[in-house]
Protein backbone atom coordinates (compact mmCIF):
# COMPACT_ATOMS: atom_id res chain seq x y z
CA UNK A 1 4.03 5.11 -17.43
CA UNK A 2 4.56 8.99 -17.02
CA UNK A 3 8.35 8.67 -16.42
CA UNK A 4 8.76 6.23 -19.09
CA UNK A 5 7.22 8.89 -21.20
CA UNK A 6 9.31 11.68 -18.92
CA UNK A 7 11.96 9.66 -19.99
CA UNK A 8 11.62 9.17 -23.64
CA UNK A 9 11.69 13.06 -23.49
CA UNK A 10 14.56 13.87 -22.29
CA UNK A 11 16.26 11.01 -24.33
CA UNK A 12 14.43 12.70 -27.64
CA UNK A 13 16.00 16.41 -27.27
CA UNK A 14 17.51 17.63 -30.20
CA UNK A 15 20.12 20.46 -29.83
CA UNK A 16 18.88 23.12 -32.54
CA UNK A 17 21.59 25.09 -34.64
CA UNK A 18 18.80 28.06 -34.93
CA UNK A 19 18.72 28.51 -31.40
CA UNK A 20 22.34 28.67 -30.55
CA UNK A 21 24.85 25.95 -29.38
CA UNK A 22 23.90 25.96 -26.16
CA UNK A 23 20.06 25.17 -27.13
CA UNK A 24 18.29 22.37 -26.57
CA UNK A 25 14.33 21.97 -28.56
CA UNK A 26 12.53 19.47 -27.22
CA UNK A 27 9.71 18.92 -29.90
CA UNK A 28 6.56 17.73 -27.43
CA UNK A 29 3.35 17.95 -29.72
CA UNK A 30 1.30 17.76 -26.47
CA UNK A 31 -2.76 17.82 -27.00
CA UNK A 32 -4.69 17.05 -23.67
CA UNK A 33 -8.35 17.40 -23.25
CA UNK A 34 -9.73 18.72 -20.30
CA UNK A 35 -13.35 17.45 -20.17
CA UNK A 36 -15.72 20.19 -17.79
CA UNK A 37 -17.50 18.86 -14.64
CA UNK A 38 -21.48 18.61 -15.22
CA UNK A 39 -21.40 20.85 -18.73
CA UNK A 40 -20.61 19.21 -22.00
CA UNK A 41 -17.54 20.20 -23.56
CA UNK A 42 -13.86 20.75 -22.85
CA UNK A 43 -10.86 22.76 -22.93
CA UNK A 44 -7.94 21.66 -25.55
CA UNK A 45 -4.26 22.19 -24.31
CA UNK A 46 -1.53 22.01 -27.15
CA UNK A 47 1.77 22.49 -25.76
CA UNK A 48 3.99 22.36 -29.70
CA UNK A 49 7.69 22.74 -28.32
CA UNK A 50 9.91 23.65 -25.51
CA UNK A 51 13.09 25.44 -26.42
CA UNK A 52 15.50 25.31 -23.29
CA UNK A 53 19.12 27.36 -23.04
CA UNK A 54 21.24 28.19 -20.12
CA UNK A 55 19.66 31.90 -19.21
CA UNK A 56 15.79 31.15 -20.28
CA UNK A 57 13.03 29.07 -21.31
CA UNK A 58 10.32 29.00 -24.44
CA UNK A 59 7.07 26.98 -25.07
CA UNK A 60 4.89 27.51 -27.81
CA UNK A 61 1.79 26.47 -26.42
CA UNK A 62 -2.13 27.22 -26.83
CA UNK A 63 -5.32 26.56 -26.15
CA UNK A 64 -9.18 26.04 -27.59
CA UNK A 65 -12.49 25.88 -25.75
CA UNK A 66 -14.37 22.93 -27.54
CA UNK A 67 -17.91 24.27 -25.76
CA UNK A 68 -20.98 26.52 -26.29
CA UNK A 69 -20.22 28.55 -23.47
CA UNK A 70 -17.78 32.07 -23.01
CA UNK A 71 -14.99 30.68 -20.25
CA UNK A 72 -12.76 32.66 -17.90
CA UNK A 73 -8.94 32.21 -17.56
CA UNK A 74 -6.97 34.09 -14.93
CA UNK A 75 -3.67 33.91 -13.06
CA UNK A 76 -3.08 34.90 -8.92
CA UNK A 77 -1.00 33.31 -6.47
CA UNK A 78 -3.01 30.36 -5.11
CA UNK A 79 -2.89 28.87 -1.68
CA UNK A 80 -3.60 26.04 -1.55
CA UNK A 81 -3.64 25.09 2.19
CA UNK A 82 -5.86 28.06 3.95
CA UNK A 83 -4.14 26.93 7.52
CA UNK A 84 -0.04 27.58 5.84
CA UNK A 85 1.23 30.51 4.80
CA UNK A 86 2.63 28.55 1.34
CA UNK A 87 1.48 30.13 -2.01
CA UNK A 88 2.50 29.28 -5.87
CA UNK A 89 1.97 31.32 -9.04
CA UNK A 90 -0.94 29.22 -10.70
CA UNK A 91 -0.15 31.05 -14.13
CA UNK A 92 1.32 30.67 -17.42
CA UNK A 93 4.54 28.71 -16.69
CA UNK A 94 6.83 26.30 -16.24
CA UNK A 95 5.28 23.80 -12.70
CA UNK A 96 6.53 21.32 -11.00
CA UNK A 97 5.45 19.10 -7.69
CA UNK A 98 7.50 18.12 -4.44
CA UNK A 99 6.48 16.03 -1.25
CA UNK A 100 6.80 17.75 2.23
CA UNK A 101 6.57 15.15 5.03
CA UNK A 102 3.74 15.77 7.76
CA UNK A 103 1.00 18.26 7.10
CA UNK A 104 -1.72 15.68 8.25
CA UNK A 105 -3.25 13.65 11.10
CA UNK A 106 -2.70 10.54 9.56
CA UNK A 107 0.73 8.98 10.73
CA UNK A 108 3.62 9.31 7.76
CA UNK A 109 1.70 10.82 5.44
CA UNK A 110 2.52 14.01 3.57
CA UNK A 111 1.28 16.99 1.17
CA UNK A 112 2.34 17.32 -2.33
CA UNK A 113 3.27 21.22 -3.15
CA UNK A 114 2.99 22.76 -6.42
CA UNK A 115 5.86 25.13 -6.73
CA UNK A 116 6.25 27.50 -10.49
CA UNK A 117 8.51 30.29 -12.42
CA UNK A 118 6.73 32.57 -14.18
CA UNK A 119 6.08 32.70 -17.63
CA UNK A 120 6.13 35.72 -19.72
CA UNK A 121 3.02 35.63 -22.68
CA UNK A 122 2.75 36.51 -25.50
CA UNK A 123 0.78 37.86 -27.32
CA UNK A 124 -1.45 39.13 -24.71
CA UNK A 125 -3.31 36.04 -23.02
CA UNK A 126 -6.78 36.40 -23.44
CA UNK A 127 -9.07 36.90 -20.17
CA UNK A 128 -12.38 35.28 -21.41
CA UNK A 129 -12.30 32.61 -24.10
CA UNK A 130 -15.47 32.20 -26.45
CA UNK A 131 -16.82 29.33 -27.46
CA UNK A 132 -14.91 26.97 -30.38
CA UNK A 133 -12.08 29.72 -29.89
CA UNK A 134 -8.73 28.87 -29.38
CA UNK A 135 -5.26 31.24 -29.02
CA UNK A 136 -2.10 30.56 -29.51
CA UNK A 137 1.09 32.16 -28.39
CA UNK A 138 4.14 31.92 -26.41
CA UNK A 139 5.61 31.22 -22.71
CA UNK A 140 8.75 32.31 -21.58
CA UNK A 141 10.66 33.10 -18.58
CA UNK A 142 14.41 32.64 -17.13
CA UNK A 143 16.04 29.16 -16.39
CA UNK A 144 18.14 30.44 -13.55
CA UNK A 145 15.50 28.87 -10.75
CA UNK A 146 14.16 26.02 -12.61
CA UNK A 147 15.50 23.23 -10.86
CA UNK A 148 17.04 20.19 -11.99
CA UNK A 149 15.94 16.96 -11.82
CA UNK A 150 12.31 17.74 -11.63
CA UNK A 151 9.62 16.80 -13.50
CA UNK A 152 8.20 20.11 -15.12
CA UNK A 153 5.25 20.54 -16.67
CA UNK A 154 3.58 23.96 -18.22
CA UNK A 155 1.00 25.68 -16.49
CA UNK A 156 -1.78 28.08 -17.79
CA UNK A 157 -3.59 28.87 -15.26
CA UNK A 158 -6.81 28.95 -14.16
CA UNK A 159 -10.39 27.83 -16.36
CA UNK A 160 -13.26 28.94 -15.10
CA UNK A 161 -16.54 28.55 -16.29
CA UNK A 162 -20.63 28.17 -14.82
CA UNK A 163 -22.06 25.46 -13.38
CA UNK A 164 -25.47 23.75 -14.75
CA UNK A 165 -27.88 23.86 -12.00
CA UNK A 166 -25.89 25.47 -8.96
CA UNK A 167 -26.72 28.86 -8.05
CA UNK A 168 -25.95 31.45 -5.37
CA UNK A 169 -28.88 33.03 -3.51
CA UNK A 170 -29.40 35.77 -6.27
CA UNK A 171 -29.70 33.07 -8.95
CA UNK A 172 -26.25 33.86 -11.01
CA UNK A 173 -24.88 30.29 -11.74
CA UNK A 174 -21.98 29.34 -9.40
CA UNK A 175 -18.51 29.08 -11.16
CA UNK A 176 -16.53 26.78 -10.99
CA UNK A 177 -12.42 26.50 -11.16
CA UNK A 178 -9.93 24.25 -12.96
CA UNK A 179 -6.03 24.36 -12.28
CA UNK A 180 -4.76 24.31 -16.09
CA UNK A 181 -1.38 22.45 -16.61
CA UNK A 182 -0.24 19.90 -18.82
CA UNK A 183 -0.08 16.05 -17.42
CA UNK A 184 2.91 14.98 -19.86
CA UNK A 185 5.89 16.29 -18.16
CA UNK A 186 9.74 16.98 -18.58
CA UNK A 187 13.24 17.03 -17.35
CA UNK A 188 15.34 19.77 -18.47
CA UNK A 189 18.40 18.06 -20.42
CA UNK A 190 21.21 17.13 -18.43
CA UNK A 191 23.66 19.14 -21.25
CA UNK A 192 22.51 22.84 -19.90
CA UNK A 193 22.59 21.20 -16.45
């Protein structure tokens, strides 16, 4: 179902006069809900359009807390396997997945990696996000390492927010992480290829 939907994408791009020749805006209307582990509530993700050229990228994306609690959202390089050295930018950006053969006990299996360019944001992205507050703004970044052929989707990084009933020894509420990035996906069109 998601590379029908990859598919119906890439086959929906419109090339945009306003954005030069050699533009391609691919009109997504994205809006995924995020529902939070043992807390009522969730996060909103709107992801509005992607506008794709030769030398860089664009998304006009944003994002609302739909709780009654104050959440954290941060960016760092995230490893994801403690025991390998491999790291990815789990930030605002464009992300994408690949398989690596191996990386387990169990015979023929393998390890999905999440691999990611960048973003730039603006207007500043907000650290803390209040309850029924949302912002709005802008990713954008250079196309020259975005690969082709992948499915991309955009990342924002990472939600945090407390847990109900799970405390450290000094009785602070224990926090808990989400990876934020969009499910629907994309390939970037074959004409800036």
């Amino acid at each position: 179902m998601k590379s029908l939907a990859a598919a119906a994408l890439v086959a929906g791009v419109a090339l945009s006069g306003a954005g030069g020749a050699d533009a391609a805006v691919i009109k997504t209307n994205w809006n995924e809900r995020i529902d939070y582990a043992n807390r009522p509530g969730f996060v909103r993700l709107y992801v509005r359009k992607i506008q794709v050229t030769r030398a860089g990228w664009k998304a006009w994306v944003g994002l609302t807390n739909n709780s009654s609690m104050t959440v954290g959202i941060s960016a760092r390089l995230e490893r994801p396997f403690p025991a390998t050295p491999f790291t990815y930018w789990a930030g605002p950006g464009l992300w994408w997945s690949s398989y690596q053969k191996g990386g387990s006990w169990w015979p023929g299996s393998g390890t999905i990696l999440t691999h990611a360019i960048r973003g730039d944001v603006t207007p500043r992205y907000p650290a803390t996000l209040r309850p029924q507050k949302s912002w709005f703004g802008t990713f954008s970044g250079a196309a020259s390492k975005l690969p082709r052929g992948r499915l991309l989707r955009v990342g924002f990084g990472i939600l945090d927010y407390p847990q109900r009933g799970v405390f450290d020894p000094n009785g602070r509420p224990l926090r808990r992480e989400i990876l934020l990035s969009t499910t629907h996906q994309l390939k970037l069109p074959r004409t800036l290829s």
